[in-house]
Protein backbone atom coordinates (compact mmCIF):
# COMPACT_ATOMS: atom_id res chain seq x y z
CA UNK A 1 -3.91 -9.75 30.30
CA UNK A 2 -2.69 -6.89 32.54
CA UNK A 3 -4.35 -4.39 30.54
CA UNK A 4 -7.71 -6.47 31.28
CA UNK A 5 -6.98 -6.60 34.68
CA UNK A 6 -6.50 -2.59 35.56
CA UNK A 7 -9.46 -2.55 33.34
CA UNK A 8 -11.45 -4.29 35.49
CA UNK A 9 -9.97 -2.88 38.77
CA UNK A 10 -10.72 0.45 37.55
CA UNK A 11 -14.71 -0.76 36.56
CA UNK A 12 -14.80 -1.85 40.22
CA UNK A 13 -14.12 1.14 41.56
CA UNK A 14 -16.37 2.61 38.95
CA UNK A 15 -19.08 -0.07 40.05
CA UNK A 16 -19.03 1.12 43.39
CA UNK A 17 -19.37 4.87 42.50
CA UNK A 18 -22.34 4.08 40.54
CA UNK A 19 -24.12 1.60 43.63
CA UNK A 20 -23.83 -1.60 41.04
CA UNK A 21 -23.26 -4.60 42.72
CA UNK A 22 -19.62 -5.62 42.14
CA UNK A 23 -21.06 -9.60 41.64
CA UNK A 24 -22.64 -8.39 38.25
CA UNK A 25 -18.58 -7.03 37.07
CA UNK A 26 -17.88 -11.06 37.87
CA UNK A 27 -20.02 -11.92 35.53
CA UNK A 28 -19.19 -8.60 33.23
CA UNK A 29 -15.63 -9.79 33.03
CA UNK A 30 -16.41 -13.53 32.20
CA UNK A 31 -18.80 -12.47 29.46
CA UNK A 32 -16.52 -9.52 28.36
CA UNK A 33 -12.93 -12.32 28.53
CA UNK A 34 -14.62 -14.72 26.44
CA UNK A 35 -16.10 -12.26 23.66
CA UNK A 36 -12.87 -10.57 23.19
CA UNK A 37 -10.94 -13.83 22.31
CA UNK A 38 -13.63 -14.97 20.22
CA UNK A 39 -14.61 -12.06 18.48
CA UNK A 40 -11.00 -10.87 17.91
CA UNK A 41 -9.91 -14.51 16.64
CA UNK A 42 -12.87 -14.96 14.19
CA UNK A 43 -12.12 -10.85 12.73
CA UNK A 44 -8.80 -11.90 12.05
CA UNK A 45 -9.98 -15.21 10.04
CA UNK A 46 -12.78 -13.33 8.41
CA UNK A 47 -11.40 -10.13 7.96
CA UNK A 48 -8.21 -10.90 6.92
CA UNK A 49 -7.25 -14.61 5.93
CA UNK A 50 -10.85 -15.20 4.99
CA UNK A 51 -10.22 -17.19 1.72
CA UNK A 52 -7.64 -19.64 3.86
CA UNK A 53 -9.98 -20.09 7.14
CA UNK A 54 -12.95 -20.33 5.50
CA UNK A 55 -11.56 -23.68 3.90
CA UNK A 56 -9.96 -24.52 7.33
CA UNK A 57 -12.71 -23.80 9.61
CA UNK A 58 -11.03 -25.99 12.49
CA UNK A 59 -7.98 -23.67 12.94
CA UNK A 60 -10.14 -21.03 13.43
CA UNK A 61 -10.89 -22.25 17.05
CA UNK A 62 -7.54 -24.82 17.60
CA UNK A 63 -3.84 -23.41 18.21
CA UNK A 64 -2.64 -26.05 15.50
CA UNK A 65 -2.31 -25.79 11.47
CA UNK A 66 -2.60 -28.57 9.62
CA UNK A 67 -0.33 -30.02 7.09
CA UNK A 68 -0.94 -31.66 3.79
CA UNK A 69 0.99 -34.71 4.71
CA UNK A 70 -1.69 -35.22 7.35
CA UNK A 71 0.82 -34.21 10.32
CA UNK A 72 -0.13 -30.68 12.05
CA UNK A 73 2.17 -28.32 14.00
CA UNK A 74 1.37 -26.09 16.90
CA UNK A 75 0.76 -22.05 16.04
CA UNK A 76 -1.12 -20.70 18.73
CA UNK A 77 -3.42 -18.32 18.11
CA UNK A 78 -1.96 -16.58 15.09
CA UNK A 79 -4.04 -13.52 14.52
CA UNK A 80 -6.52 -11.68 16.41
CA UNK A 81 -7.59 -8.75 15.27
CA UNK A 82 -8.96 -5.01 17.58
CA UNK A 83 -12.06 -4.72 15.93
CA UNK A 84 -13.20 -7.76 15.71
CA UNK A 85 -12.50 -8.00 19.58
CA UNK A 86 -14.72 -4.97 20.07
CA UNK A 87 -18.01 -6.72 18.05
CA UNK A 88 -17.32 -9.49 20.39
CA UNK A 89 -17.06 -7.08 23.47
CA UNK A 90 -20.22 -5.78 22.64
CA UNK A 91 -22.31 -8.76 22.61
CA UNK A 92 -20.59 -10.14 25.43
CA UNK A 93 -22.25 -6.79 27.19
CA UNK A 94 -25.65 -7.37 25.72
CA UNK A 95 -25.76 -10.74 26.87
CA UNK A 96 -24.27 -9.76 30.39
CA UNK A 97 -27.01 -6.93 30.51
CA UNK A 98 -29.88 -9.44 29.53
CA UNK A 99 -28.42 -11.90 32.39
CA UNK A 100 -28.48 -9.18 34.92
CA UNK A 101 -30.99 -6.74 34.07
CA UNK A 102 -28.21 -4.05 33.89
CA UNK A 103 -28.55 -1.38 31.39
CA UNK A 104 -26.39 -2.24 28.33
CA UNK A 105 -26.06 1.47 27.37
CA UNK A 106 -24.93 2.17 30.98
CA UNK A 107 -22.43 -0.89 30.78
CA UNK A 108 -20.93 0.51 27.27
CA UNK A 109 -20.60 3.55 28.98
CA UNK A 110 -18.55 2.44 32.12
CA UNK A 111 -16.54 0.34 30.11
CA UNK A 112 -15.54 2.77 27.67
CA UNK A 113 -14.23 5.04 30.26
CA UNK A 114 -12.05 2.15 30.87
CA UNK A 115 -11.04 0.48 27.80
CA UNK A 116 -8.04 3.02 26.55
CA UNK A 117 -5.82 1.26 29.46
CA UNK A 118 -6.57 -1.66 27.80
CA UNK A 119 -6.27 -0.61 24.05
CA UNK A 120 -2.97 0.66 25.69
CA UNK A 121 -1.36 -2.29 27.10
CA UNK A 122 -2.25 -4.38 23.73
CA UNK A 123 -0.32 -2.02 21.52
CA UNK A 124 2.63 -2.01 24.06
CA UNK A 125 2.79 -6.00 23.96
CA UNK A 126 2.50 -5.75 20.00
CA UNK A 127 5.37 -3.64 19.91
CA UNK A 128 7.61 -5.92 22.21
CA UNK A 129 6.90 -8.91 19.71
CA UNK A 130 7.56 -6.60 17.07
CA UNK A 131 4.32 -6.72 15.55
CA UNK A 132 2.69 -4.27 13.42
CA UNK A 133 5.26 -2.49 12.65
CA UNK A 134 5.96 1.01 10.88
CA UNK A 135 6.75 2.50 7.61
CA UNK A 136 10.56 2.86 7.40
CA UNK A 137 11.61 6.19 8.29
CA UNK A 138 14.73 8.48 9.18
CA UNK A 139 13.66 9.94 12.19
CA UNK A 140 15.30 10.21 15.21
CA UNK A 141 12.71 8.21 17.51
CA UNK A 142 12.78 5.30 14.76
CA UNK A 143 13.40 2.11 16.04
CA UNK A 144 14.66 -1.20 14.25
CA UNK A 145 12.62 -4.25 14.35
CA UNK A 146 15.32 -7.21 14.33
CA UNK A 147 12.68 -9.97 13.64
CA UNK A 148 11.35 -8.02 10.92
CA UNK A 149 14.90 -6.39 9.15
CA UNK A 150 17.17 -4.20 9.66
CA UNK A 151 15.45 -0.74 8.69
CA UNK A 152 14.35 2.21 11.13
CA UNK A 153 11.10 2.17 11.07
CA UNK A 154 7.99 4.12 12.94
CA UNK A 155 7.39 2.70 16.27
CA UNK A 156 3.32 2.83 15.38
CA UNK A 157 2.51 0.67 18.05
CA UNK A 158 3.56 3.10 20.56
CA UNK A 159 2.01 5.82 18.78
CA UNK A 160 -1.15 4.14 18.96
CA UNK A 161 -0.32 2.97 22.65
CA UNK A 162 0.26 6.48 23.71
CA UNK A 163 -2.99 7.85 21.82
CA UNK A 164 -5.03 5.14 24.01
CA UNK A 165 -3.32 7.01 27.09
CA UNK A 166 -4.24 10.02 26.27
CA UNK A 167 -8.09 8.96 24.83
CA UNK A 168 -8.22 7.20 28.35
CA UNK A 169 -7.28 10.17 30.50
CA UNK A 170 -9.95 12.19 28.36
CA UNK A 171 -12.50 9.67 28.96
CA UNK A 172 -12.12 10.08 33.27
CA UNK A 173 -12.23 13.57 32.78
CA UNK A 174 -15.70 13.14 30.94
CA UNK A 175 -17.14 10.48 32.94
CA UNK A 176 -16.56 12.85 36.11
CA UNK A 177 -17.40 16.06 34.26
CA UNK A 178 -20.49 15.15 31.55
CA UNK A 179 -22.08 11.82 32.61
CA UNK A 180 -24.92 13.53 34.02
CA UNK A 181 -25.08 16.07 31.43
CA UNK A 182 -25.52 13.13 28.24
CA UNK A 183 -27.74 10.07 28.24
CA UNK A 184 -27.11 6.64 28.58
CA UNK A 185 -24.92 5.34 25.94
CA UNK A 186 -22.44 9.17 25.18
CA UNK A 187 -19.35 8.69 26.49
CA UNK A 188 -19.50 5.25 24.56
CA UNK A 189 -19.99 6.90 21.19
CA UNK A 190 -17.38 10.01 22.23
CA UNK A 191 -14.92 7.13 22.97
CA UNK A 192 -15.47 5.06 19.77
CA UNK A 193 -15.34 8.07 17.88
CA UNK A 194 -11.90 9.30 19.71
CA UNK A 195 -10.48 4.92 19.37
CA UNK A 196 -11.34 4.67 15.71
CA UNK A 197 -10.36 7.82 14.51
CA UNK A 198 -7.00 7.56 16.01
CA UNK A 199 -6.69 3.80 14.69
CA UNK A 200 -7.49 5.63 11.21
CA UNK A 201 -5.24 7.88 11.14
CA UNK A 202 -1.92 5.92 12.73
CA UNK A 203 -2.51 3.08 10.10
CA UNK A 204 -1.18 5.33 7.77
CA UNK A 205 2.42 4.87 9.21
CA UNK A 206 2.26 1.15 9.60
CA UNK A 207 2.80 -1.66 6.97
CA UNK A 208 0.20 -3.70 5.37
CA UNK A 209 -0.94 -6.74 7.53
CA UNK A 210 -1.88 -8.97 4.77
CA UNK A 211 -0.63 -8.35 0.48
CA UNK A 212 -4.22 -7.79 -0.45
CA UNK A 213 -3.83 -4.38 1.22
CA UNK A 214 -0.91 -3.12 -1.17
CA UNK A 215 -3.54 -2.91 -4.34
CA UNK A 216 -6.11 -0.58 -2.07
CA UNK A 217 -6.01 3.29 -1.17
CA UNK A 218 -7.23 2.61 2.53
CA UNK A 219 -6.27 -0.57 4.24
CA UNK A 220 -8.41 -3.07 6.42
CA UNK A 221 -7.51 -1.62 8.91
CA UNK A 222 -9.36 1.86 7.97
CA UNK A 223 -11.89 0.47 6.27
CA UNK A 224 -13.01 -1.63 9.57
CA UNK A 225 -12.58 1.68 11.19
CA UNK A 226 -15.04 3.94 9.49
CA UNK A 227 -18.17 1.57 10.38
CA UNK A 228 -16.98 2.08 14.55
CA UNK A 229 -16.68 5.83 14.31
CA UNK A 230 -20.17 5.96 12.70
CA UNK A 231 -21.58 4.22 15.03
CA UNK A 232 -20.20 6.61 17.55
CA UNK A 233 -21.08 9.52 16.55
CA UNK A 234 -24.78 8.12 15.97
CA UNK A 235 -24.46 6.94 19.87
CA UNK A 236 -23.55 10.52 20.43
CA UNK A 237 -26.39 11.85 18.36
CA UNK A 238 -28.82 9.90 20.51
CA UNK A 239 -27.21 11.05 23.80
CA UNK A 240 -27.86 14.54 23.07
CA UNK A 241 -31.29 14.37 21.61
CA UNK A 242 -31.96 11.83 24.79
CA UNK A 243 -30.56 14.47 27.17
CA UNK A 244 -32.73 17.25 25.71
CA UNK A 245 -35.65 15.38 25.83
CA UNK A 246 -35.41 14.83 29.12
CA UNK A 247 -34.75 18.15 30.39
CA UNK A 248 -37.99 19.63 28.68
């Protein structure tokens, strides 16, 4: 929730740069809230657990499981998975762009810039519920997981927190450097591209989320990855050809 909330701080002051009325980010971050939690809930169920939620399509939306004695206990929201959050950030945008007449490829933009913070601030709260956690390893930054055993293991979550850092300081220096030099919809696809590609590469230090993972050569995890950073560098395509275009 902090992460979302310098992320939308920093798109106000990015709003205001750009002359968009700051009532439209109201409506941005309502839209943008609400796809997140549903998007990354349902990825999780579909994605992952999809032969258990499919059959239990209620705890897919309610914080309870329920037993086989007819009882049900409270879970919370166990699961919500990245890229399923970013589908549902993505239509929240459309829809927020169709309600306000903004440009949707201007709105990716913008909130790319932004979202690293974000991505950041996740990671960091996975890695204080000791979630996700690394390979086992012997090196000297290892760090033991007490809820999960007693092994060093790779502190992935803060390798993945600090890549969003650094993916998020990139992304200011492009939006003040290149945002008139690419068309609408660029620095989305350069971010995607940067997001995805670290995600790709970091899951190789972390543990399987699920067991069907141990019997294949990539995990979910990559797999879900590969579709992003294609789409990003096809954004990126278009930006350039768009930019060229418009220069002649």
């Amino acid at each position: 929730m902090l992460g979302i909330y310098l992320g939308v701080k920093m798109l106000s002051s990015l709003y205001t740069k750009e002359g968009i009325p700051l009532k439209h980010l109201e409506k941005l971050s309502f839209f943008g809230i609400i796809g997140i939690i549903i998007g990354a809930r349902l990825g999780h169920c579909l994605f992952y657990e999809p032969q258990y939620y499919l059959s239990h399509l209620l705890e897919m939306f309610l914080p309870f499981r329920f037993n086989s004695d007819g009882g049900f206990e409270f879970t919370g929201f166990m699961g919500l998975a990245s890229h399923g959050g970013g589908i549902g950030l993505i239509i929240a945008i459309m829809l927020y762009a169709r309600k306000t007449k903004q440009s949707a490829l201007k709105t990716l933009d913008l909130v790319a810039v932004v979202s690293g913070l974000s991505f950041a601030f996740i990671r960091v709260a996975n890695f204080m519920n000791s979630e996700i956690v690394g390979h086992p390893t012997d090196k000297y930054w290892a760090v033991i997981f007490q809820q999960e055993d007693s092994l060093p293991r790779h502190p992935a979550q803060l390798y993945e927190a600090i890549s969003y850092l650094v993916i998020f300081g990139i992304m200011l220096f492009f939006h003040k450097k290149f945002k008139n030099k690419l068309a609408s919809g660029g620095l989305f696809g350069i971010a995607v591209i940067m997001f995805f590609s670290a995600r790709f590469c970091i899951e190789f230090f972390k543990e399987n989320q699920v067991a069907f993972e141990d019997n294949m050569y990539l995990n979910m995890g990559q797999i879900l990855s590969l579709p992003y950073i294609l789409v990003g560098v096809i954004f990126f395509c278009f930006a350039i050809e768009g930019r060229k275009t418009k220069t002649k």
